[in-house]
N, C-alpha and C. Protein backbone atom coordinates (compact mmCIF):
# COMPACT_ATOMS: atom_id res chain seq x y z
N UNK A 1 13.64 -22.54 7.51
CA UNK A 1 13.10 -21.20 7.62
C UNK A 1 11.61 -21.31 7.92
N UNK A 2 11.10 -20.96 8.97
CA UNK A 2 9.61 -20.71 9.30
C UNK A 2 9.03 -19.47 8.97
N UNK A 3 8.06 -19.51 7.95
CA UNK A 3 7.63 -18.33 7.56
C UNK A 3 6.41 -18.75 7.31
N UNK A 4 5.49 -17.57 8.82
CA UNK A 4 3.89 -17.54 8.47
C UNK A 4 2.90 -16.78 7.66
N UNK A 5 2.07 -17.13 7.50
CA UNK A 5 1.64 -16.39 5.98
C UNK A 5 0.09 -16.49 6.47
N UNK A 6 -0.73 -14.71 6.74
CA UNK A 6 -1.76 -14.61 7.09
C UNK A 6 -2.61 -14.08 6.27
N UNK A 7 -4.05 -14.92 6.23
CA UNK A 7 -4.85 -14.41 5.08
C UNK A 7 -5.87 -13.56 5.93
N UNK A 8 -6.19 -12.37 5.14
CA UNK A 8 -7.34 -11.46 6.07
C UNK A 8 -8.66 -11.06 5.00
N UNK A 9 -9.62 -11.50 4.86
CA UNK A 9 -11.03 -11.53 4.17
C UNK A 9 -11.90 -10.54 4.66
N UNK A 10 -12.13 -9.46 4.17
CA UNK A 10 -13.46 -8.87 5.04
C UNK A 10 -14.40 -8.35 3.81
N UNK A 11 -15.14 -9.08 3.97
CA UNK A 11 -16.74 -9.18 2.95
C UNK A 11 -17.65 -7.97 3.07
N UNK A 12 -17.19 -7.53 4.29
CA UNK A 12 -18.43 -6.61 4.77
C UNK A 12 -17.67 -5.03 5.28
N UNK A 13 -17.65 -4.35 4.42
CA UNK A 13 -17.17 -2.69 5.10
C UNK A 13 -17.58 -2.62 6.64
N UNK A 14 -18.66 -3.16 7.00
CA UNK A 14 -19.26 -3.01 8.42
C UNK A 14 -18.31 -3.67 9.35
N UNK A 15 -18.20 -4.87 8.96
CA UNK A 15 -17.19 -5.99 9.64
C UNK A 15 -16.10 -5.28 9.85
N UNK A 16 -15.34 -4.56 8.71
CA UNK A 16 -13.86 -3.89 9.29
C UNK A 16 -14.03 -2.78 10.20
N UNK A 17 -15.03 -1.95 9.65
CA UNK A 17 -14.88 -0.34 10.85
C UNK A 17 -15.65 -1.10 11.85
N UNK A 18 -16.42 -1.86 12.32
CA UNK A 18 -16.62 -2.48 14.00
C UNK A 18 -14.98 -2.66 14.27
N UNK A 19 -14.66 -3.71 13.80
CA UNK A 19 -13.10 -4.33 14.03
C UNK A 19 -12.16 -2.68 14.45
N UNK A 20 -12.11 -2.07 13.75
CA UNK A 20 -11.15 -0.35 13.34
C UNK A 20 -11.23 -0.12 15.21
N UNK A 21 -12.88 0.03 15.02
CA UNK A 21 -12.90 0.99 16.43
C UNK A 21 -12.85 0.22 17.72
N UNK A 22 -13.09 -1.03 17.66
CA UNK A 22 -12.88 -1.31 18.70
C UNK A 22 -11.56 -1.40 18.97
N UNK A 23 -10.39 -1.59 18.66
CA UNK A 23 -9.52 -1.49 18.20
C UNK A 23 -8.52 -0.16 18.57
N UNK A 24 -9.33 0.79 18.34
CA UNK A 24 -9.02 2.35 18.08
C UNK A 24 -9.20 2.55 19.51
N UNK A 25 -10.53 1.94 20.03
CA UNK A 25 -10.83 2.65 21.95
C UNK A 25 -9.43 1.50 22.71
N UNK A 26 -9.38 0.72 22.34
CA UNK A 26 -8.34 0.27 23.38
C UNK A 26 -6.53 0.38 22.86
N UNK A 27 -6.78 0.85 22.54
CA UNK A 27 -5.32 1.47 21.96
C UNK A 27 -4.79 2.73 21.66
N UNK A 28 -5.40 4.09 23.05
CA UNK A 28 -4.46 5.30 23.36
C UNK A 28 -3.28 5.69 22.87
N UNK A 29 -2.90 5.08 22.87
CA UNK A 29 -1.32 5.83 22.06
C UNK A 29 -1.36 5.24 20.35
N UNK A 30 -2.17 4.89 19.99
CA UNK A 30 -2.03 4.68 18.24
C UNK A 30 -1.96 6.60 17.72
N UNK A 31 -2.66 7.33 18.11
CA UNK A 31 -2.20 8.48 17.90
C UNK A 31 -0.48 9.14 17.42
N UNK A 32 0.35 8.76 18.61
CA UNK A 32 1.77 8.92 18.83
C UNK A 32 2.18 8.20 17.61
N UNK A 33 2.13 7.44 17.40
CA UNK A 33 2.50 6.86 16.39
C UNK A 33 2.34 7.15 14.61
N UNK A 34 0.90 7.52 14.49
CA UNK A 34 0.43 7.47 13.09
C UNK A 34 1.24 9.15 12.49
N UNK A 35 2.23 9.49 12.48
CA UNK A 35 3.03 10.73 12.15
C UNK A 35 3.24 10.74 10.79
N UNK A 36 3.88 9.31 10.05
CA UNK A 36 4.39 9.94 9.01
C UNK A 36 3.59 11.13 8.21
N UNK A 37 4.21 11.32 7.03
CA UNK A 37 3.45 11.62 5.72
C UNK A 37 3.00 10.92 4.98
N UNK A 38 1.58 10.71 3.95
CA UNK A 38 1.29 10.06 3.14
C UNK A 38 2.21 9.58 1.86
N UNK A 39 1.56 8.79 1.40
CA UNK A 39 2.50 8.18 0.67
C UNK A 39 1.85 9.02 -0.69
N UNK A 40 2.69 9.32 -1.85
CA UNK A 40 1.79 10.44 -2.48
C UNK A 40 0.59 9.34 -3.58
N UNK A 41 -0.05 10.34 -3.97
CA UNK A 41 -1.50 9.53 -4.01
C UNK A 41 -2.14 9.23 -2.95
N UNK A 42 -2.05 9.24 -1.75
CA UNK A 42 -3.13 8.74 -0.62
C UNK A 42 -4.26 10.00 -0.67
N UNK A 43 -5.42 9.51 -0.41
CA UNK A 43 -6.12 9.77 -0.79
C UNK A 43 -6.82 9.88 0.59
N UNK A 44 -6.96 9.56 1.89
CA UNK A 44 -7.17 9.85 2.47
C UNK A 44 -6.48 9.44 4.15
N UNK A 45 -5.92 11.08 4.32
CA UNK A 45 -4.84 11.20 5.04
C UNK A 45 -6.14 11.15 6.61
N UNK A 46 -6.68 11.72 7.25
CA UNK A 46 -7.94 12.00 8.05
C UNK A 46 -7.87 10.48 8.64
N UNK A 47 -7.59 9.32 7.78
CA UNK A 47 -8.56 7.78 8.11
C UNK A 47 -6.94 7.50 9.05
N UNK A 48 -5.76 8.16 8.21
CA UNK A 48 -4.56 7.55 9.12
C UNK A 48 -4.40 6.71 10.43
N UNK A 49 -5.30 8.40 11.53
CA UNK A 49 -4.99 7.51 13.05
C UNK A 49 -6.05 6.46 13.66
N UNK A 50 -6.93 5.79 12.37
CA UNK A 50 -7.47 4.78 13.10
C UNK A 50 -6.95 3.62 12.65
N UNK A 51 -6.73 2.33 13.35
CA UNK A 51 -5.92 1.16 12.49
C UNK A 51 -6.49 0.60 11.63
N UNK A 52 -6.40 0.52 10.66
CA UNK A 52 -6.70 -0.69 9.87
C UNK A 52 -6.31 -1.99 9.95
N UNK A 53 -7.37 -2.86 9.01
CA UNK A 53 -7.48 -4.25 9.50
C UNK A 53 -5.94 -4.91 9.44
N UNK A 54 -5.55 -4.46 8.35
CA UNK A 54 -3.79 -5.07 8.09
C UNK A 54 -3.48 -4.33 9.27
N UNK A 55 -3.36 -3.22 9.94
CA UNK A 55 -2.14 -2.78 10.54
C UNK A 55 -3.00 -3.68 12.30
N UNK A 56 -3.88 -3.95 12.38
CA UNK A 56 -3.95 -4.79 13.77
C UNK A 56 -3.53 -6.16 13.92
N UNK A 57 -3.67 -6.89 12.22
CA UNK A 57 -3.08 -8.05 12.26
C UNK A 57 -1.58 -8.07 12.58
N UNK A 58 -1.07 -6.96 12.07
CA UNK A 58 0.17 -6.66 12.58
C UNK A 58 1.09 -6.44 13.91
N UNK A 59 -0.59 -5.69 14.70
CA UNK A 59 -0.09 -5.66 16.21
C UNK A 59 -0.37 -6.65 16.43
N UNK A 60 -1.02 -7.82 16.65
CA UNK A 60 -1.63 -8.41 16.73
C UNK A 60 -0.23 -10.05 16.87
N UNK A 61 0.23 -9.63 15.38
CA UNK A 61 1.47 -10.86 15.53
C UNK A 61 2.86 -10.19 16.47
N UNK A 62 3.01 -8.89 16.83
CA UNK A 62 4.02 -8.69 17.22
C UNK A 62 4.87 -7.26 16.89
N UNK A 63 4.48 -6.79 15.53
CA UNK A 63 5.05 -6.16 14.56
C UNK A 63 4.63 -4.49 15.23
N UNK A 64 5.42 -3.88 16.15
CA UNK A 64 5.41 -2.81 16.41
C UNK A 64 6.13 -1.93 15.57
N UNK A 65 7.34 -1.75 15.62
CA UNK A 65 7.99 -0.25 14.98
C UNK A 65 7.39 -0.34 13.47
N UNK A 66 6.97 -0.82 12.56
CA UNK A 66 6.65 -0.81 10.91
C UNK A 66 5.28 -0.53 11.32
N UNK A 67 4.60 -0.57 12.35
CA UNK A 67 2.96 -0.21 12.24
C UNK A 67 2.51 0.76 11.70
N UNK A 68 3.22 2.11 12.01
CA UNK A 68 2.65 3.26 11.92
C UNK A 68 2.70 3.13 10.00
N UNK A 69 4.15 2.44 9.66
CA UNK A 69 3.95 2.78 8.19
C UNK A 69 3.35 2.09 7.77
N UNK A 70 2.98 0.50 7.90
CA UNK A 70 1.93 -0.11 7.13
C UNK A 70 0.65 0.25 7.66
N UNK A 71 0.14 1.39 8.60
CA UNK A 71 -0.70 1.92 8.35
C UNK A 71 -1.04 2.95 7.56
N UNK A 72 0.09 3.29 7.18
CA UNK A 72 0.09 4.69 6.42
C UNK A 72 -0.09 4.18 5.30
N UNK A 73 0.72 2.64 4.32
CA UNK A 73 1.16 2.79 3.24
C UNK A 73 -0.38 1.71 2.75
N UNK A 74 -1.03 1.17 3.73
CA UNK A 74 -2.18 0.00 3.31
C UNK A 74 -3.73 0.81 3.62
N UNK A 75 -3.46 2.15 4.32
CA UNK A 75 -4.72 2.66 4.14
C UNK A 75 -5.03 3.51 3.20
N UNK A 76 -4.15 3.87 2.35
CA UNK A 76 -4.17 4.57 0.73
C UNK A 76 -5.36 3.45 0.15
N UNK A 77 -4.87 2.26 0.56
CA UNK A 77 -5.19 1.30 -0.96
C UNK A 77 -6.80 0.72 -0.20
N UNK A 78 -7.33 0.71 1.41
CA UNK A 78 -8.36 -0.07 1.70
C UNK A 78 -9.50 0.69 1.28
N UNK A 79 -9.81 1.80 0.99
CA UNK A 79 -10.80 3.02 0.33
C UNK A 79 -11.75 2.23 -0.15
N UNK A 80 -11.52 1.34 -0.76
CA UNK A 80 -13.00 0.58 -1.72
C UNK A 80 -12.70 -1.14 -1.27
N UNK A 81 -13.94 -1.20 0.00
CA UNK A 81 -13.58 -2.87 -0.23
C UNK A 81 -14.83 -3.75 -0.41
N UNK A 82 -14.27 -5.00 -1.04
CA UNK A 82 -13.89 -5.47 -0.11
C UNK A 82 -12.32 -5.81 -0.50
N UNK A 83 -11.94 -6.28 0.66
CA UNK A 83 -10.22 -5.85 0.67
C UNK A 83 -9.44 -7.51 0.89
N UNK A 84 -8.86 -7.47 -0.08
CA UNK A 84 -8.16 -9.41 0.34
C UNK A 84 -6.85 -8.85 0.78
N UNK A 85 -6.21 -9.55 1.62
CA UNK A 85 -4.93 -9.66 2.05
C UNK A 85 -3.78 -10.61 2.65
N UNK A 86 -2.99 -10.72 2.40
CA UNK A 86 -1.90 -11.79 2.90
C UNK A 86 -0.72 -10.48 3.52
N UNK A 87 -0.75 -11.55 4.67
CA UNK A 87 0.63 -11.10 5.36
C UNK A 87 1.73 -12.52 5.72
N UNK A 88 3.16 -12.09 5.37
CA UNK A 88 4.19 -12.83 5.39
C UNK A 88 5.12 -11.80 6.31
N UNK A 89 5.34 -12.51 7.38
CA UNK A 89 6.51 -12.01 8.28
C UNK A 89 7.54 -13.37 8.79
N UNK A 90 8.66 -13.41 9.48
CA UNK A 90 9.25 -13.97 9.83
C UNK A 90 9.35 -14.06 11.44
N UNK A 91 8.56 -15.60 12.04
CA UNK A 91 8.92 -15.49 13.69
C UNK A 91 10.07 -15.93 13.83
N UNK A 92 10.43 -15.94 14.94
CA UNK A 92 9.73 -15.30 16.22
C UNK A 92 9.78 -13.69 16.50
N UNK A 93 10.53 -13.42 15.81
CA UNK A 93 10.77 -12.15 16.32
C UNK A 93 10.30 -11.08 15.15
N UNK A 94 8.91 -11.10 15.21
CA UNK A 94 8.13 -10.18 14.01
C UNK A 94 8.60 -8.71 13.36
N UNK A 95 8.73 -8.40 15.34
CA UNK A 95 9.04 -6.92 15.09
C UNK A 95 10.52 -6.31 14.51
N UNK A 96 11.73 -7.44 14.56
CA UNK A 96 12.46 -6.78 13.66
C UNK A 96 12.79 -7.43 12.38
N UNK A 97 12.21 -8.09 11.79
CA UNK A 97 12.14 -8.65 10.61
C UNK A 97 11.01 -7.92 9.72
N UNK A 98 11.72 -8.38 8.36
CA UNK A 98 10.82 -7.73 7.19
C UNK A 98 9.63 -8.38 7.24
N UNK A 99 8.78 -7.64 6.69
CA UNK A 99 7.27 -7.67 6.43
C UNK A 99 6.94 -7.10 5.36
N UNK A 100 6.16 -8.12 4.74
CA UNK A 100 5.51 -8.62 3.55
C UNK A 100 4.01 -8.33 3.46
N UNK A 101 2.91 -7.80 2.79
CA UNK A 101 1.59 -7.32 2.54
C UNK A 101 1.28 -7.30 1.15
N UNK A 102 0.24 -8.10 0.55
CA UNK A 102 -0.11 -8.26 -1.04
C UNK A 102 -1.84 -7.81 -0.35
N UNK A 103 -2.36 -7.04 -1.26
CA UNK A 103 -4.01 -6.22 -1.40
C UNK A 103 -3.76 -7.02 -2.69
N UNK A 104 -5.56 -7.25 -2.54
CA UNK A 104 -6.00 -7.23 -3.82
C UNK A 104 -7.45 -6.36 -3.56
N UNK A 105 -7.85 -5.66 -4.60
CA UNK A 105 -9.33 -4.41 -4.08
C UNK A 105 -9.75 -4.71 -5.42
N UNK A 106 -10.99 -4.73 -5.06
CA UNK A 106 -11.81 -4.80 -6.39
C UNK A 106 -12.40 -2.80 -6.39
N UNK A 107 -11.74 -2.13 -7.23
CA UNK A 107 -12.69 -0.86 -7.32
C UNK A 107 -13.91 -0.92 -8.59
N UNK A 108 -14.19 0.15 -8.49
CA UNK A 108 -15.45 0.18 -9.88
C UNK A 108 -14.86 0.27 -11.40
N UNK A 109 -13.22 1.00 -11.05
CA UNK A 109 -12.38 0.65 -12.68
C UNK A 109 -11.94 -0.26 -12.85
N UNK A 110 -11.97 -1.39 -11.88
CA UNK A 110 -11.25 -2.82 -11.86
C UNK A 110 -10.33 -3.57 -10.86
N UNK A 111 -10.23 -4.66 -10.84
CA UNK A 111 -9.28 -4.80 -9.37
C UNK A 111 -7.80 -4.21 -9.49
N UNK A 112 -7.11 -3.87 -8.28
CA UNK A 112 -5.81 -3.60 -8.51
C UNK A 112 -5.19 -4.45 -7.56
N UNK A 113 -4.02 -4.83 -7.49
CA UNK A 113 -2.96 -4.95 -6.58
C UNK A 113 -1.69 -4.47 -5.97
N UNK A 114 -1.70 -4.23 -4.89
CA UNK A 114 -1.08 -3.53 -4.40
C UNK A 114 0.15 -4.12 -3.20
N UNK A 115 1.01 -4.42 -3.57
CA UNK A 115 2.03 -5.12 -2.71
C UNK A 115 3.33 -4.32 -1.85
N UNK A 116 3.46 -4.78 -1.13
CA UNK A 116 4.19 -3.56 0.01
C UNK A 116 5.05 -4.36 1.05
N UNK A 117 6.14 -3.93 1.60
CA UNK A 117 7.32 -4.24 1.87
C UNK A 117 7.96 -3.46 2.86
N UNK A 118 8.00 -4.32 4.23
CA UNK A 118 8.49 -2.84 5.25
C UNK A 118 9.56 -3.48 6.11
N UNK A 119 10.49 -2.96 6.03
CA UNK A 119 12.09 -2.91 6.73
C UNK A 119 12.17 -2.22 7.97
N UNK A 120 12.11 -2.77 9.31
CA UNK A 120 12.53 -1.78 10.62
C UNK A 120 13.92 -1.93 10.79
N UNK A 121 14.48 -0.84 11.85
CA UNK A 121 15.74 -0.76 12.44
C UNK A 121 16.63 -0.32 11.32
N UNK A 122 16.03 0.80 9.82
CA UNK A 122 16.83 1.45 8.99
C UNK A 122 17.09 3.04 9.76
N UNK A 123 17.77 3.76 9.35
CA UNK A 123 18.52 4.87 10.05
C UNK A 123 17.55 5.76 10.10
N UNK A 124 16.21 5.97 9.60
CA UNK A 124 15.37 6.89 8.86
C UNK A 124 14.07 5.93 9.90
N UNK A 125 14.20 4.93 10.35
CA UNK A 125 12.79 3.99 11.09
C UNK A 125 12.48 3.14 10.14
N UNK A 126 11.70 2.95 10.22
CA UNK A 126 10.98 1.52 9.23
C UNK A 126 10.84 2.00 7.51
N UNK A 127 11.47 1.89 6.59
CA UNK A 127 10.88 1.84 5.37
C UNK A 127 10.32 1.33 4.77
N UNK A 128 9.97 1.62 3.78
CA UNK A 128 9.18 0.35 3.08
C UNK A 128 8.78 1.12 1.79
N UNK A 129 8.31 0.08 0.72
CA UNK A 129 8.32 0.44 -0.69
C UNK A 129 6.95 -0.41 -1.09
N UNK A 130 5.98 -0.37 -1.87
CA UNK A 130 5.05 -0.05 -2.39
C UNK A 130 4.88 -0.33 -4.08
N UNK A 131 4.31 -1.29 -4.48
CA UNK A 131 3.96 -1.25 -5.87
C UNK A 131 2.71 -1.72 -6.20
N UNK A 132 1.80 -0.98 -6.72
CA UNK A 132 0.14 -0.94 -6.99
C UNK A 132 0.58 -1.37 -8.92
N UNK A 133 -0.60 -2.29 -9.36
CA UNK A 133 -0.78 -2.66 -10.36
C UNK A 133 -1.81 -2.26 -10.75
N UNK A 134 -2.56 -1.66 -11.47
CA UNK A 134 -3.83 -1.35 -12.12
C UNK A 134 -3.61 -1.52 -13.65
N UNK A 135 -5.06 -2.07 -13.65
CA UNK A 135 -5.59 -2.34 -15.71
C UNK A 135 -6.28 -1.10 -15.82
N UNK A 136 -6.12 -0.48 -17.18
CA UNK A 136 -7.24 1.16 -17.16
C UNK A 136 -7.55 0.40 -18.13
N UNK A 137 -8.91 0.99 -18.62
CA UNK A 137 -9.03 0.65 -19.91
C UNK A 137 -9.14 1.72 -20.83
N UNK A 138 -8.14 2.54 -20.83
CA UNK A 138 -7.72 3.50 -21.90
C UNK A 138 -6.15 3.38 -22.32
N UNK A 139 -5.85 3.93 -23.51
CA UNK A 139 -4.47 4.08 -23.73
C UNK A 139 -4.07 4.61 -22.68
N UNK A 140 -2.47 4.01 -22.67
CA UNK A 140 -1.32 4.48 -21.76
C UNK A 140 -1.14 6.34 -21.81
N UNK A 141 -1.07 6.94 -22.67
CA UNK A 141 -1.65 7.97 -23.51
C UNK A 141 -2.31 8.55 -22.63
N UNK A 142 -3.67 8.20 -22.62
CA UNK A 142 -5.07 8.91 -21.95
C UNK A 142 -4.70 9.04 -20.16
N UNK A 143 -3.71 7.51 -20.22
CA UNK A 143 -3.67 7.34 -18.42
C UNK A 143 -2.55 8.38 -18.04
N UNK A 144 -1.47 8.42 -18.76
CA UNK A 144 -0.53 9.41 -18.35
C UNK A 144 -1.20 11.10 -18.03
N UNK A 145 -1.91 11.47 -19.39
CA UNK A 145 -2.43 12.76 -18.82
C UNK A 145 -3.68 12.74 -17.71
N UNK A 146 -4.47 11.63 -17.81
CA UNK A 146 -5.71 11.82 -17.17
C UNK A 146 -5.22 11.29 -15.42
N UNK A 147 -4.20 10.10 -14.62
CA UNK A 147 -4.26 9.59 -13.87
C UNK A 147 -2.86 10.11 -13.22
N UNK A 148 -1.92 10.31 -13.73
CA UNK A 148 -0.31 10.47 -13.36
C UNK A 148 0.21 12.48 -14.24
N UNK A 149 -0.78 12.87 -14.33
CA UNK A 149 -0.72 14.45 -14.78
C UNK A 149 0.86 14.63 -13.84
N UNK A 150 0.79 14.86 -12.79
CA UNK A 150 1.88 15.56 -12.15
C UNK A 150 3.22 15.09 -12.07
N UNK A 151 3.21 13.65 -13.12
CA UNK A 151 4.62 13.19 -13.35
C UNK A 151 4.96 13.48 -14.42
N UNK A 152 6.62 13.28 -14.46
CA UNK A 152 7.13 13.83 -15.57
C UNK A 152 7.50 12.55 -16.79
N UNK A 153 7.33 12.56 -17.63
CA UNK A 153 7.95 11.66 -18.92
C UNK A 153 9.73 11.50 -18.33
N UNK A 154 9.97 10.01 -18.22
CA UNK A 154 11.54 9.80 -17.91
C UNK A 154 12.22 8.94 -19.53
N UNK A 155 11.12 8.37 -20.00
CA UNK A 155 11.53 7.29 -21.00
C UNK A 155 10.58 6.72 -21.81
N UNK A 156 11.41 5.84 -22.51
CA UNK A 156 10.56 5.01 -22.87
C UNK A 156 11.39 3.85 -23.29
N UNK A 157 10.71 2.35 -22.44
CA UNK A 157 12.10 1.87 -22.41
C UNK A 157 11.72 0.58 -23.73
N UNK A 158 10.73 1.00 -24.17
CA UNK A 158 9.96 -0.21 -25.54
C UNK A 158 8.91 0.55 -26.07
N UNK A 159 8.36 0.03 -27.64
CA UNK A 159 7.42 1.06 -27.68
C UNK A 159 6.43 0.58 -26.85
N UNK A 160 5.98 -0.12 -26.59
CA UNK A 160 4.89 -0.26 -25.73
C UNK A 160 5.21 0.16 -24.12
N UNK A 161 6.49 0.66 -23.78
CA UNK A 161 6.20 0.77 -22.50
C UNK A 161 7.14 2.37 -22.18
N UNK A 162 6.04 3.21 -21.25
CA UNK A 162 6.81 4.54 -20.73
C UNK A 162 6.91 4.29 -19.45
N UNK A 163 8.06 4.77 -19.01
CA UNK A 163 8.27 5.38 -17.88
C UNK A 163 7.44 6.89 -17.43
N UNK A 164 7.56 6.78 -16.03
CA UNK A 164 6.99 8.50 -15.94
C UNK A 164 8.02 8.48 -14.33
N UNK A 165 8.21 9.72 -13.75
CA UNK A 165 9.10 9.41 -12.38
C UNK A 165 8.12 11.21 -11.65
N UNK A 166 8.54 10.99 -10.70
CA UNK A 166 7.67 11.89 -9.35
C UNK A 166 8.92 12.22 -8.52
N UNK A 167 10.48 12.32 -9.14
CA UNK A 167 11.44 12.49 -7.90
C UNK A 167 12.05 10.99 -8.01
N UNK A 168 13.36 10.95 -6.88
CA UNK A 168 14.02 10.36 -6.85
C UNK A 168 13.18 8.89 -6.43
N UNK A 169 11.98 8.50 -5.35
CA UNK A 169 11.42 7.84 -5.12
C UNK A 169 10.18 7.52 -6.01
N UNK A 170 9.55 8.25 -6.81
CA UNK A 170 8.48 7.47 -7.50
C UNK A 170 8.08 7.40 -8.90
N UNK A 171 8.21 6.04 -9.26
CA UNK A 171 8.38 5.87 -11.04
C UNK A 171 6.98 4.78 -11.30
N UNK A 172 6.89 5.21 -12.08
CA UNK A 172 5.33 4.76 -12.47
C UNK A 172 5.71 4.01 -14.17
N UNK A 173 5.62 2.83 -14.40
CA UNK A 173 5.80 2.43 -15.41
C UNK A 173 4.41 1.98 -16.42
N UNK A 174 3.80 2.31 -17.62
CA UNK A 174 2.44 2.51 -18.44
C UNK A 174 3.18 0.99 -19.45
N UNK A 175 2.34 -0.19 -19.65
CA UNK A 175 2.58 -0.95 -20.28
C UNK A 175 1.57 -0.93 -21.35
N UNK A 176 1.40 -1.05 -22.65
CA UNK A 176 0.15 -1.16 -23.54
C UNK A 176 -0.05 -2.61 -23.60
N UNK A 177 -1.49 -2.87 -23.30
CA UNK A 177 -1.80 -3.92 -22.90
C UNK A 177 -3.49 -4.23 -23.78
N UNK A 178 -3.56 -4.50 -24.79
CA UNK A 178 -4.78 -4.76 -25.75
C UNK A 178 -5.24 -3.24 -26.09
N UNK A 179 -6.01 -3.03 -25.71
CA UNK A 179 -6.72 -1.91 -26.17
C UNK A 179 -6.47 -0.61 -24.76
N UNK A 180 -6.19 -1.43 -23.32
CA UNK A 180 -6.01 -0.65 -22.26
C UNK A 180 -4.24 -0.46 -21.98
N UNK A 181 -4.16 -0.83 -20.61
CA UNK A 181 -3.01 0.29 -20.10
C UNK A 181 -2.70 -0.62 -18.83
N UNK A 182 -1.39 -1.05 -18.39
CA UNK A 182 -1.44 -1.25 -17.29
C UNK A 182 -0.68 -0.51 -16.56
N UNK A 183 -0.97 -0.21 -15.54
CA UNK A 183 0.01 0.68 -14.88
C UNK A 183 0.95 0.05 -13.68
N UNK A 184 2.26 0.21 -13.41
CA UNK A 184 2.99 -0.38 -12.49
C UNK A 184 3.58 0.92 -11.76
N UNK A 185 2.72 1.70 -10.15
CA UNK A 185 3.35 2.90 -9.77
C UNK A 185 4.57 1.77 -8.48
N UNK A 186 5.76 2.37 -8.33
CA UNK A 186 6.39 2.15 -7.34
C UNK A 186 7.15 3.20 -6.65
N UNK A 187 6.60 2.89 -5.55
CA UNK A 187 7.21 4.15 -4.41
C UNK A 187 8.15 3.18 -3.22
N UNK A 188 8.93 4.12 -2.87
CA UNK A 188 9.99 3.76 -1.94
C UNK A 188 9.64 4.81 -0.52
N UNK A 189 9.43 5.02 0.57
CA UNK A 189 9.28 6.32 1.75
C UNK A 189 10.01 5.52 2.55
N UNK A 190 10.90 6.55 2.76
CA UNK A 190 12.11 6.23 3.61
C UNK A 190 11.93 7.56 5.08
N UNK A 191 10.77 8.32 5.10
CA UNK A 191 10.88 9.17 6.14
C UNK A 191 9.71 9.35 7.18
């Protein structure tokens, strides 16, 4: 099994939006493409139709039909960088094989990770599913009302650990973890 595995470093916010736009002028139809809906929590829908650094490494190896969504689902998470990344796809044939994306972001509450997973040629186009890790440093408690307000309580499947769910696609699991909270959100977008 040959499986390549790409590391992407950008130190410098400046370094990526040069990279974005040049990028953005020679590539006319990235527009047509960037349609979906956000993934919920994205935070900024506006940045969608320009590519990001993951989604050019992507054109870049081959990986057309999943672009539009690993642009959709990796520009939620590039907001604060600097931004580490690995990509794992399968050649030769990129574009219909699964694809693999691990973030790591350092924000000002702490680093998170964010790992993501995209399937082309499903009945619905490319899916893909999504799981962000964050440390808070408040009770699980404080994070449920203060960070995940608009989900609902599903469980609790230990005392130390709740469930919370957003619908059939998004469950957010609160682990108590010392004095803080870790949070495990996972989303599935299938449209």
């Amino acid at each position: 099994m040959n499986i390549q595995r790409h590391e992407l470093r950008f130190p410098s916010a400046r370094l990526a939006v040069a990279a974005v736009m040049v990028f953005a002028l020679a590539s006319p139809s990235w527009a047509d493409e960037g349609k979906a809906p956000a993934p919920a929590g994205a935070n900024a829908p506006a940045r969608q139709n320009l590519p990001n650094p993951i989604t050019q490494t992507a054109f870049s190896k081959g990986v057309m039909k999943c672009s539009s969504r690993i642009q959709q689902v990796t520009t939620f998470a590039t907001a604060a960088p600097p931004v580490n990344a690995a990509m794992t796809f399968f050649p030769p044939d990129a574009d219909n094989g699964v694809v693999s994306v691990i973030q790591a972001i350092e924000t000002p509450q702490g680093p998170v990770s964010v790992s993501s997973t995209y399937a082309p040629n499903q009945a619905t186009g490319c899916q893909a599913t999504y799981d962000a890790v964050t440390y808070h440093s408040k009770s699980c408690q404080a994070v449920a009302i203060d960070v995940y307000k608009d989900l609902k309580e599903a469980g609790q499947a230990q005392k130390s650990i709740r469930i919370l769910e957003g619908g059939p696609y998004l469950k957010v699991i609160l682990i108590s973890a010392d004095a803080g909270c870790v949070s495990v959100k996972k989303e599935v977008i299938h449209q």
